[in-house]
N, C-alpha and C. Protein backbone atom coordinates (compact mmCIF):
# COMPACT_ATOMS: atom_id res chain seq x y z
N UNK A 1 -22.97 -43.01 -9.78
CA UNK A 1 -23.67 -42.05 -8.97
C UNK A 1 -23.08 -40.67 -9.25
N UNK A 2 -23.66 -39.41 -9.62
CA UNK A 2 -23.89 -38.26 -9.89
C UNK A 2 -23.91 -37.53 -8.73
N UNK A 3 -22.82 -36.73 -7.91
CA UNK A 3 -22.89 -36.18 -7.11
C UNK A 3 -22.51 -34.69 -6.98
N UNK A 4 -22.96 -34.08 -6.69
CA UNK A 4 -23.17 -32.54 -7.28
C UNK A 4 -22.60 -31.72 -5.83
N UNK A 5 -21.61 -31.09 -6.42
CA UNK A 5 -21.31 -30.43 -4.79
C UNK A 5 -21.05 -28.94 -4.99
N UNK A 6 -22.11 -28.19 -3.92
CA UNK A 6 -22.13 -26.67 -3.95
C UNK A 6 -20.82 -26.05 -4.04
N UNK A 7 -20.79 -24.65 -5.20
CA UNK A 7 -19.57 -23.98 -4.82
C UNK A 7 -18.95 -23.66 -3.72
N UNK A 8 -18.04 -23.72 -3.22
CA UNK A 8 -17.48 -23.45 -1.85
C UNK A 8 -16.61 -22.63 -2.01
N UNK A 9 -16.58 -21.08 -1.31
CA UNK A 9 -15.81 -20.30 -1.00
C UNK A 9 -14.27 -20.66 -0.42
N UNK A 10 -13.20 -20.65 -1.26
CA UNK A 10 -11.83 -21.01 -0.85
C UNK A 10 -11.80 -20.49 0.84
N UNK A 11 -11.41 -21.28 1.94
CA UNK A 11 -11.16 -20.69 3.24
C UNK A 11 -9.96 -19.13 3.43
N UNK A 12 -9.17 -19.16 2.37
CA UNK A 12 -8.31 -17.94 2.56
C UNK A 12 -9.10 -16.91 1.82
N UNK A 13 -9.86 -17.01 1.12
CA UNK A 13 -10.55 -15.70 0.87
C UNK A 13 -11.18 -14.24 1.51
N UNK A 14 -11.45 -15.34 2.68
CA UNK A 14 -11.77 -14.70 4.01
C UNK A 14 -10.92 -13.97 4.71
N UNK A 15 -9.59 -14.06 4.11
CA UNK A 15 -8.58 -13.37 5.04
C UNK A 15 -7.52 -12.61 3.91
N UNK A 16 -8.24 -11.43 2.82
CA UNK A 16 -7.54 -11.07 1.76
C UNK A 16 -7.94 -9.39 2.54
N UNK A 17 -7.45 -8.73 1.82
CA UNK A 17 -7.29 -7.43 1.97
C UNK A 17 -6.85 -6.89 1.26
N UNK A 18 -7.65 -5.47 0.97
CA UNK A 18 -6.98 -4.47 -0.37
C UNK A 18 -5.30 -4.41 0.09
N UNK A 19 -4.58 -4.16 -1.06
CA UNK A 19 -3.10 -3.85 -0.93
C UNK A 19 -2.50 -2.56 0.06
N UNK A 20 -1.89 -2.04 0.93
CA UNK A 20 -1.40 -1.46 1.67
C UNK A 20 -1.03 -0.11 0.05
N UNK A 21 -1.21 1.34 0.82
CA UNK A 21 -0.58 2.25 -0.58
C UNK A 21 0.75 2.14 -0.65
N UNK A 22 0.66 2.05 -1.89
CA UNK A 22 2.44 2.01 -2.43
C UNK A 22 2.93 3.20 -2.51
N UNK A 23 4.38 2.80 -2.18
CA UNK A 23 5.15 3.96 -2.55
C UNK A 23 6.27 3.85 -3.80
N UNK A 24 6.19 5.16 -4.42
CA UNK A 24 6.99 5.25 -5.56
C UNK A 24 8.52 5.27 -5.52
N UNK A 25 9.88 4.14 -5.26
CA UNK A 25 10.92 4.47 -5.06
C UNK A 25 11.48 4.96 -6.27
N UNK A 26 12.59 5.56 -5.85
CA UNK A 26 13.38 6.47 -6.91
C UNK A 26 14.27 6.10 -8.04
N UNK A 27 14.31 4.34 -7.55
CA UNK A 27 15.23 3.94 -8.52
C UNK A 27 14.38 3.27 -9.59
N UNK A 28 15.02 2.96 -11.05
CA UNK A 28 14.39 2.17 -12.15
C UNK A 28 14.73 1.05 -11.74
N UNK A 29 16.37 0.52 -12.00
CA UNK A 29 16.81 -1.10 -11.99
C UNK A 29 17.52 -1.01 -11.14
N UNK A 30 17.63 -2.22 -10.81
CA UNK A 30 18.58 -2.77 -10.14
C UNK A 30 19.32 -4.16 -10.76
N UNK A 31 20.95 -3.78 -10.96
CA UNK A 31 21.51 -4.72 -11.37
C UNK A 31 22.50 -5.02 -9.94
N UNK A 32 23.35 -6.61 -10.88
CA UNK A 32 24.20 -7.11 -9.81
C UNK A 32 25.27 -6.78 -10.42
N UNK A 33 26.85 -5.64 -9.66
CA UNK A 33 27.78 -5.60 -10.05
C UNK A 33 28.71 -7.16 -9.92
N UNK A 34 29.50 -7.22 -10.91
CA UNK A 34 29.86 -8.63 -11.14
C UNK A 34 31.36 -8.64 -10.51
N UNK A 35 31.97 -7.55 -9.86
CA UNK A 35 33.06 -7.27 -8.82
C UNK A 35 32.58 -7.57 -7.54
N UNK A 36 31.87 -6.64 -7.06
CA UNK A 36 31.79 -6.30 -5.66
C UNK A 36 30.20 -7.84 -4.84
N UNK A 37 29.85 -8.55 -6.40
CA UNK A 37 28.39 -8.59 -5.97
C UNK A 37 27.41 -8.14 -5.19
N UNK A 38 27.27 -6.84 -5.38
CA UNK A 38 26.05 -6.15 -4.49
C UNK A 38 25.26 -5.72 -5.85
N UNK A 39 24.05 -5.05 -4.92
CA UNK A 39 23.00 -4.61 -6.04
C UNK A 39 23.46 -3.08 -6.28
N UNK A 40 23.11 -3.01 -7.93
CA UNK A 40 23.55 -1.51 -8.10
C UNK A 40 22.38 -0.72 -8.52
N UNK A 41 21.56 0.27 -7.81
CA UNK A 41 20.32 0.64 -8.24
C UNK A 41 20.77 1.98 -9.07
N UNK A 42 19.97 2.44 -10.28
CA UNK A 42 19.84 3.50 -11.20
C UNK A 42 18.79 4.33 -11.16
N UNK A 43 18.67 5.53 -11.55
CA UNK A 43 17.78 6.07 -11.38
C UNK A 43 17.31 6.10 -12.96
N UNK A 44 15.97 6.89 -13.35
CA UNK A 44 15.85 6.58 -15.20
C UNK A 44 16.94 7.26 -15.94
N UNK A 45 17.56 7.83 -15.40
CA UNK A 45 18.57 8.48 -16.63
C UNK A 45 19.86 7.35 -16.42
N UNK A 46 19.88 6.75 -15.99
CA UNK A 46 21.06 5.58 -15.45
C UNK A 46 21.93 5.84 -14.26
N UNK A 47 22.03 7.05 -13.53
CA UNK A 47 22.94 7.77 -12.50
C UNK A 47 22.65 6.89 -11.37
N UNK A 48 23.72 6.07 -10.73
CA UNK A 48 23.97 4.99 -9.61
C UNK A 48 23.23 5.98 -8.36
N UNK A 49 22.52 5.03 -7.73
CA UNK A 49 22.20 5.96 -5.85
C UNK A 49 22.45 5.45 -5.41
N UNK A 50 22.58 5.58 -3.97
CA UNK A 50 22.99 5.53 -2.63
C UNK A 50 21.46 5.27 -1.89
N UNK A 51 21.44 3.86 -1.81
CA UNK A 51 19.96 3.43 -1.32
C UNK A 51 20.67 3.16 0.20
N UNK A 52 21.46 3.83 0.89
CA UNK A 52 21.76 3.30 2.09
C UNK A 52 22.30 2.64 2.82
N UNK A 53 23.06 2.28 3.87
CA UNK A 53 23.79 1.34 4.46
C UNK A 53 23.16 -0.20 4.86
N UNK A 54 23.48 -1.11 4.73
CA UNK A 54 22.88 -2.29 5.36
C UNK A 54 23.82 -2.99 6.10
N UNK A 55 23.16 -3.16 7.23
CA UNK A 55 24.11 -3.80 8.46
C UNK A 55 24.39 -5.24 8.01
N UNK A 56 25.25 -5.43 8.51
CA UNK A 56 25.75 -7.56 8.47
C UNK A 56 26.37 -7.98 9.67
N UNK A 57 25.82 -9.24 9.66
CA UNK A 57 25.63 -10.03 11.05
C UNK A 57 26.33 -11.29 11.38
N UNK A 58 26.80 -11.61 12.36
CA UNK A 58 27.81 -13.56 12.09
C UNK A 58 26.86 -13.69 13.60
N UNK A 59 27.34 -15.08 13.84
CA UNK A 59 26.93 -15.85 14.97
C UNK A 59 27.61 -17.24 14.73
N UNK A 60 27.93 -17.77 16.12
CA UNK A 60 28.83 -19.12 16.37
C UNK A 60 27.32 -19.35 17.02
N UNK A 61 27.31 -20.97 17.23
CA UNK A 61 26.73 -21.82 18.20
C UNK A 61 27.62 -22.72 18.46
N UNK A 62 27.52 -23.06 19.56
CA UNK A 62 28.67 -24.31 20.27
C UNK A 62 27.80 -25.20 21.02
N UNK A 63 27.68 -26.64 20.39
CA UNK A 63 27.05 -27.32 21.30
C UNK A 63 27.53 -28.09 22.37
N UNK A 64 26.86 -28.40 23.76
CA UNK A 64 27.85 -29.31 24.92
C UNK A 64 27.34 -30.57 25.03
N UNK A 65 27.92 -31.55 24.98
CA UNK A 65 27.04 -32.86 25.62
C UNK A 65 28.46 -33.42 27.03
N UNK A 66 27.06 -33.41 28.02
CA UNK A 66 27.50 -33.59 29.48
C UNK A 66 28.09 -34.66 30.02
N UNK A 67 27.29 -35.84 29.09
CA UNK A 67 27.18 -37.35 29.79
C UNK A 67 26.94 -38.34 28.14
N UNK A 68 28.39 -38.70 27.68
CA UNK A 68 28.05 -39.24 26.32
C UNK A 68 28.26 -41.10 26.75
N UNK A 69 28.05 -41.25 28.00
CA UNK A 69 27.63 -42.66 28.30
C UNK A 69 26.62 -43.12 27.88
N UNK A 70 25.27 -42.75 28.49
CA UNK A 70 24.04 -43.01 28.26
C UNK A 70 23.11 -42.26 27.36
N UNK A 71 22.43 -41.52 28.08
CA UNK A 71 21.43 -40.34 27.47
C UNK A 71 22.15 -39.11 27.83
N UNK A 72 22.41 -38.70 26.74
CA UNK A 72 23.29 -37.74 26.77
C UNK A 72 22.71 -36.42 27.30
N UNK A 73 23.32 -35.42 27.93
CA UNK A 73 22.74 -34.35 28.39
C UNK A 73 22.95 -32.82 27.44
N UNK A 74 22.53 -32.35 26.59
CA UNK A 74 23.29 -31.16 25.42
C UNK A 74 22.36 -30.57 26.23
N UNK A 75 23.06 -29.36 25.34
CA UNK A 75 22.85 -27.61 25.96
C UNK A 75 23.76 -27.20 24.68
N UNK A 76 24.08 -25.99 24.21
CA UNK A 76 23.99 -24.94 23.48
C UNK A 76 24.45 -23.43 24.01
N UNK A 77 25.48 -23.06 23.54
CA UNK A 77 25.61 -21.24 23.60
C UNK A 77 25.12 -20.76 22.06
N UNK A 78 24.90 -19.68 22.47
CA UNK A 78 24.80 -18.87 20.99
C UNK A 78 25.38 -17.35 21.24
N UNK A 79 25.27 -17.18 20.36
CA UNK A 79 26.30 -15.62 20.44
C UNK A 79 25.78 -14.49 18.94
N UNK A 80 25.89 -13.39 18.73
CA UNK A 80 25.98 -13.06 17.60
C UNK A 80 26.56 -11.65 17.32
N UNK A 81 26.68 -10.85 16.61
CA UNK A 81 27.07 -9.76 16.69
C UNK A 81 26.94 -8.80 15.68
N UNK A 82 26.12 -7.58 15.23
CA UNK A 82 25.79 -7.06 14.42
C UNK A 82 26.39 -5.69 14.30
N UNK A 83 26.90 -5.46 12.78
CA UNK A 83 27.36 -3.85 12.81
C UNK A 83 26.32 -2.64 11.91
């Protein structure tokens, strides 16, 4: 049996949109220094920039269990702290 089935429009098609305008950043590359491992951005003549500070973050979780007889009762702290 020969069964022929109409093209069907992919369902995400429906939900595409032209691209947002770009913007032109200042740097060419970006490499990874093999000391410090961070990214090292250049501009086209090769001169290193200063793309800015980026914050860094930790966090503990501690879990509790109440009642490890039966069905145990947990709960959770969390904490974190960003500079």
């Amino acid at each position: 049996m020969n069964v022929q089935h109409a093209a069907a429009r992919p369902w995400g098609a429906s939900r595409l949109a032209p691209y947002p305008t770009t913007l032109r950043r200042s740097h060419t590359t970006v490499a990874i220094d093999g000391d410090s491992q961070l990214g090292v951005f250049r501009d086209r003549f090769g001169n290193v920039l200063e793309m800015g500070k980026h914050g860094t973050s930790s966090g503990t979780e501690t879990n509790t269990t109440t009642n490890s007889d039966s069905a145990p009762d947990q709960g959770h702290d969390q904490d974190s702290e960003q500079d």
